[in-house]
Protein backbone atom coordinates (compact mmCIF):
# COMPACT_ATOMS: atom_id res chain seq x y z
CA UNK A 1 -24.53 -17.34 -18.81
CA UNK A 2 -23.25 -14.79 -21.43
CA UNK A 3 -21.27 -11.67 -19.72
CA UNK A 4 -22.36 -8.64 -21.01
CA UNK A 5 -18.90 -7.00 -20.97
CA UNK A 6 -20.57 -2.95 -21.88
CA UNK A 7 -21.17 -1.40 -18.22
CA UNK A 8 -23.25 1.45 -18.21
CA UNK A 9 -25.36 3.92 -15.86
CA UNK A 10 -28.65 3.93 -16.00
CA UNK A 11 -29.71 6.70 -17.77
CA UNK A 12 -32.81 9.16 -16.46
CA UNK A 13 -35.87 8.27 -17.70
CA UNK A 14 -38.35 10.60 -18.66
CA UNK A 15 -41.05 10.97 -16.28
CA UNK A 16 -44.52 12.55 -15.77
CA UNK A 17 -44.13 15.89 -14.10
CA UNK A 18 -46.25 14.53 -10.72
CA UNK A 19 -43.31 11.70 -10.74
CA UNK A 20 -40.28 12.54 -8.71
CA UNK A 21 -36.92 12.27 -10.77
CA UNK A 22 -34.62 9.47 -10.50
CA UNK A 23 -31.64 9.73 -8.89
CA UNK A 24 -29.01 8.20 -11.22
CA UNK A 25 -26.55 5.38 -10.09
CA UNK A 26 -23.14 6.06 -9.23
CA UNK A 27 -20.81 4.45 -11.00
CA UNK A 28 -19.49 2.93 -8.03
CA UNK A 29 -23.23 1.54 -7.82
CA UNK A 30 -22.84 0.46 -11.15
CA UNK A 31 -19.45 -1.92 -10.22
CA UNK A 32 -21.11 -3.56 -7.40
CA UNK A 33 -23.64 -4.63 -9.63
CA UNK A 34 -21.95 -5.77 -12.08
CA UNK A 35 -19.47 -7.80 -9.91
CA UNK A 36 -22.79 -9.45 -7.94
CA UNK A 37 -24.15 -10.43 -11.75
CA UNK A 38 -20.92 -11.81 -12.69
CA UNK A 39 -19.60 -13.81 -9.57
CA UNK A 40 -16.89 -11.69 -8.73
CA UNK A 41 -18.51 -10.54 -4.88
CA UNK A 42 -17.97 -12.41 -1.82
CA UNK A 43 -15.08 -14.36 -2.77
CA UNK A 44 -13.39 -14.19 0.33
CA UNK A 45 -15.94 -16.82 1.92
CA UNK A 46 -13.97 -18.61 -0.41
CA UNK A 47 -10.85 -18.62 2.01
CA UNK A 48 -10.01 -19.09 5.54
CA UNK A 49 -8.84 -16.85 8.13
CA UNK A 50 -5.24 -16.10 7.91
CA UNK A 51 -4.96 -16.44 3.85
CA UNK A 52 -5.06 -12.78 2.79
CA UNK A 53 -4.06 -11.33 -0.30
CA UNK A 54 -0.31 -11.65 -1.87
CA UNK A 55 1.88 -8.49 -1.56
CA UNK A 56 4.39 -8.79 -4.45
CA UNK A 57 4.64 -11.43 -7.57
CA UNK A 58 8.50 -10.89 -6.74
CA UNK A 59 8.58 -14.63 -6.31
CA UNK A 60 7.41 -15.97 -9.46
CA UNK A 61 9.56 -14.15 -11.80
CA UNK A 62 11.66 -16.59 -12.14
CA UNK A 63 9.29 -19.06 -13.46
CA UNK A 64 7.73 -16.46 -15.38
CA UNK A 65 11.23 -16.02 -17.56
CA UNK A 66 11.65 -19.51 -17.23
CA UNK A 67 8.17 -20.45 -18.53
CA UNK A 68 7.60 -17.35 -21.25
CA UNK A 69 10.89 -15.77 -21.61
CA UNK A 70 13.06 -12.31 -20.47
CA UNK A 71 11.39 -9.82 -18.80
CA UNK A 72 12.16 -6.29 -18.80
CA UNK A 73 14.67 -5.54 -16.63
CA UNK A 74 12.17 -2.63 -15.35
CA UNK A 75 9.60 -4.59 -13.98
CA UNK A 76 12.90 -6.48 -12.59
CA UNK A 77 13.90 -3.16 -10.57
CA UNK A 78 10.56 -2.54 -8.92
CA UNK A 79 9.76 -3.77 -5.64
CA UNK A 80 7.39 -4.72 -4.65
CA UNK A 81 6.33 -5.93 -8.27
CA UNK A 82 2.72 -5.29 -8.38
CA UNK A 83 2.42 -5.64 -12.48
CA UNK A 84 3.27 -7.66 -15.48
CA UNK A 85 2.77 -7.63 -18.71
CA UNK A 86 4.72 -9.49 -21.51
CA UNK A 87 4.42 -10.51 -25.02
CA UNK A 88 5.95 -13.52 -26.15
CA UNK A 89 6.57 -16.67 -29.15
CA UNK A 90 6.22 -20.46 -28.04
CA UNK A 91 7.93 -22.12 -30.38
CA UNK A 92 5.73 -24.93 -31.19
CA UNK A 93 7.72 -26.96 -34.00
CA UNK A 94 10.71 -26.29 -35.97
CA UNK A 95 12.80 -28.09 -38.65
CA UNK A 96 14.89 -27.17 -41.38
CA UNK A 97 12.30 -25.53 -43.32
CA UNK A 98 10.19 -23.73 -40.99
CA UNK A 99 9.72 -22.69 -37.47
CA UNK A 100 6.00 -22.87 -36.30
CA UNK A 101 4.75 -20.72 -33.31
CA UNK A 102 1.95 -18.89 -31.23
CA UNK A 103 2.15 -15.43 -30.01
CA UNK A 104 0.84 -14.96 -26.15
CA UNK A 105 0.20 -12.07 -24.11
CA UNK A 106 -0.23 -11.87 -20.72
CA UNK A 107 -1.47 -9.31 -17.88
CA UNK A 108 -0.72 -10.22 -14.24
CA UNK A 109 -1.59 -7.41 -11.44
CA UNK A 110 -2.13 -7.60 -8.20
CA UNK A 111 -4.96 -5.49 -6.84
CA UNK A 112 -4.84 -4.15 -2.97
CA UNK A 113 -7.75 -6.49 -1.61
CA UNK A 114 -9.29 -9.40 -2.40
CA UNK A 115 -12.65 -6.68 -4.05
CA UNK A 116 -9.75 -5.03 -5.82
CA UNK A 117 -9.02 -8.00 -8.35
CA UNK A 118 -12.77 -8.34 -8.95
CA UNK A 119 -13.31 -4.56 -9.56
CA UNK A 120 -10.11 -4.90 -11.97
CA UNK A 121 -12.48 -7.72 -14.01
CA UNK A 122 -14.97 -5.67 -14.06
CA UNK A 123 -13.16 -2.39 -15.26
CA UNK A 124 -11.20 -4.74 -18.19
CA UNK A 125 -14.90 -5.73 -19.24
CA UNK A 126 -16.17 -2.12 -19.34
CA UNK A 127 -13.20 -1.16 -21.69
CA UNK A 128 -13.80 -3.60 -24.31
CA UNK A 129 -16.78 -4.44 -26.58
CA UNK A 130 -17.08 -8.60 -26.71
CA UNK A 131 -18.75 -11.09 -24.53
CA UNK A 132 -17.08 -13.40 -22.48
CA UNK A 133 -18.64 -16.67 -21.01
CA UNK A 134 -18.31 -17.96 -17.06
CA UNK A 135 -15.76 -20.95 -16.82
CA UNK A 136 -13.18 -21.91 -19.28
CA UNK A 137 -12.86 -23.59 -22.40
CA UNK A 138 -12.50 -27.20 -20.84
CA UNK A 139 -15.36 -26.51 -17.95
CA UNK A 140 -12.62 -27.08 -15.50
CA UNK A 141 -11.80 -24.39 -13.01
CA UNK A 142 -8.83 -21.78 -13.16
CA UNK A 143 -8.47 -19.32 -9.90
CA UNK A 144 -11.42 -18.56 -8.39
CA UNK A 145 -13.78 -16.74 -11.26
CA UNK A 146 -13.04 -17.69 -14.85
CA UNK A 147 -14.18 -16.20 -17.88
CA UNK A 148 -13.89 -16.75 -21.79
CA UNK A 149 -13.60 -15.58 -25.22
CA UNK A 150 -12.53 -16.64 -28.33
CA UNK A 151 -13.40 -13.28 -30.33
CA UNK A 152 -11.28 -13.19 -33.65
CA UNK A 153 -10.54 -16.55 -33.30
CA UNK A 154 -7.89 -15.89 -30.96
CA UNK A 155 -8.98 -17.95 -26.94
CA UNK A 156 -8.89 -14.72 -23.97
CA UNK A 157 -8.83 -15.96 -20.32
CA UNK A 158 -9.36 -13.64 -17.70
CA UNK A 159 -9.48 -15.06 -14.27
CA UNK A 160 -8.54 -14.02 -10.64
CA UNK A 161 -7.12 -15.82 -7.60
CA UNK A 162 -7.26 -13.87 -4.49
CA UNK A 163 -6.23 -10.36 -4.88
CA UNK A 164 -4.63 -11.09 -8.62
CA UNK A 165 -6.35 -9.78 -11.86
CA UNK A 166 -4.90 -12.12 -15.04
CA UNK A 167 -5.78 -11.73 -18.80
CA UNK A 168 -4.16 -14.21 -21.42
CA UNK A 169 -4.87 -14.13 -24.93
CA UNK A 170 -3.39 -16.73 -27.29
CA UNK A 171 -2.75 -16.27 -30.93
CA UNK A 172 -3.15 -18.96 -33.33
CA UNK A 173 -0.31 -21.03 -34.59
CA UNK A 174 1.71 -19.16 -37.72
CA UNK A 175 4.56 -21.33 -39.61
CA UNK A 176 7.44 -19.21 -40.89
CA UNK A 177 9.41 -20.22 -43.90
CA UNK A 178 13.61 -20.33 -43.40
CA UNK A 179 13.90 -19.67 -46.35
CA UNK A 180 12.54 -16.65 -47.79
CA UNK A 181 10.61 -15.67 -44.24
CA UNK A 182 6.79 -15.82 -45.59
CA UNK A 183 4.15 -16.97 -43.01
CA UNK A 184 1.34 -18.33 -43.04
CA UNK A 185 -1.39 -19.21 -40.52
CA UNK A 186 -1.48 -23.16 -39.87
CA UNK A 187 -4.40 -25.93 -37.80
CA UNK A 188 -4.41 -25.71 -34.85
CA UNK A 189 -7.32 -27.51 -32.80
CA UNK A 190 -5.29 -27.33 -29.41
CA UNK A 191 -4.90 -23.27 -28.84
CA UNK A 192 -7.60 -22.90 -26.54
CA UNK A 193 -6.54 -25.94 -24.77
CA UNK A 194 -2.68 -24.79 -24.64
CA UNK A 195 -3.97 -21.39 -23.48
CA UNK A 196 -6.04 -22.87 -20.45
CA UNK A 197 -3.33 -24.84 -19.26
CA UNK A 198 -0.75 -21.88 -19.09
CA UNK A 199 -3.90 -20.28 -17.29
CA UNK A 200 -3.31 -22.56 -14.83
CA UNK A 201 -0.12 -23.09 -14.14
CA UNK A 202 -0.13 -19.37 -13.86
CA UNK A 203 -2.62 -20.04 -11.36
CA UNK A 204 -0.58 -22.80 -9.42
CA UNK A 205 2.11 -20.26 -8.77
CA UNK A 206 -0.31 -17.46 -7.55
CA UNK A 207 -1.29 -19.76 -5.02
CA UNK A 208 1.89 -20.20 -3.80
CA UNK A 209 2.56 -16.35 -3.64
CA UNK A 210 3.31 -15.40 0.25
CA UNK A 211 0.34 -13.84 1.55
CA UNK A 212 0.33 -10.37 3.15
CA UNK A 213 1.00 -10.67 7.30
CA UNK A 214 -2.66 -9.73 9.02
CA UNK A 215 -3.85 -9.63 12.47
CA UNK A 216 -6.33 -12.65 12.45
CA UNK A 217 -9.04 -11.86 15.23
């Protein structure tokens, strides 16, 4: 099913004058509709008592400069770290006459509830004008809600696992000349696959985030 990503309120329709006006949605309304239509409400029947959302991504930093490269040394000094987002070049190939590579961003945040990271989904769709699909490239899972894109040729993941919001856009390979710099775009048939499985081994080390210390009754 195709995501309409364009939230809106319902607008007042013009009645009869016997006809009692509408009273217009709230955009809080609005949300909770939105998140029932895409899959985003409930999810916490999805875990069991006692697993609660993460506090901090404090603990995978280190695989995150290890895996994409240097962070800034501000996100370094906050605490707890609630937010990242990075830029980045995989170096794909390189010999003695080029250097090919893809470009990928990333957003990580963590929301304050488990409704928070779906709300965040929700909000990311309402700020941008392309449709995503459910599920990801591959049809195999990522988090707990998945959705996809592939708008200007570039493969956009944006999934959540517990209390985390994550977008990950992927640019297309680009080869680089050593010798006088030029680029040009190259093939490459396994971006979207590439970008799925970063998805998810971003996802493997959400899940082993620490989760935030709850009464369980």
């Amino acid at each position: 099913m195709t995501l309409r990503l364009i939230i809106t309120t319902l607008a007042l329709s013009a009645t009869a004058a016997s006809q009692e006006a509408k009273i217009p949605e709230s955009k809080d309304d609005v949300t909770v509709k939105s998140m029932d239509y895409y899959g985003l409400s409930g999810r916490e029947k999805l875990y069991a008592p006692g697993q609660s959302e993460a506090s901090s991504l404090s603990p995978m930093l280190p695989w995150l400069e290890q895996r994409l490269g240097p962070l800034d040394k501000r996100i370094l000094k906050q605490a707890p770290v609630r937010s990242v987002r990075l830029s980045y070049a995989e170096v794909l190939r390189e010999d003695a006459e080029a250097r090919v590579f893809n470009g990928v961003t990333l957003h990580l945040r963590l929301a304050d509830t488990l409704e928070g990271a779906g709300r965040l989904v929700v909000n990311y769709f309402s700020r941008i004008q392309v449709l995503y699909d459910k599920g990801s490239f591959s049809g195999m899972p990522v988090g707990d809600f998945t959705a996809r894109s592939a708008w200007g040729g570039i493969p956009h993941i944006v999934f959540t696992r517990k209390n985390a919001f994550v977008h990950l856009s992927c640019d297309p390979a680009i080869e680089i000349s050593k010798r006088d710099k030029s680029r040009r775009g190259v093939p490459d048939p396994g971006i979207k696959q590439r970008c799925e499985d970063l998805a998810r081994d971003i996802d493997a080390q959400l899940l082993k985030l620490p989760n935030v210390e709850k009464d369980v009754k």
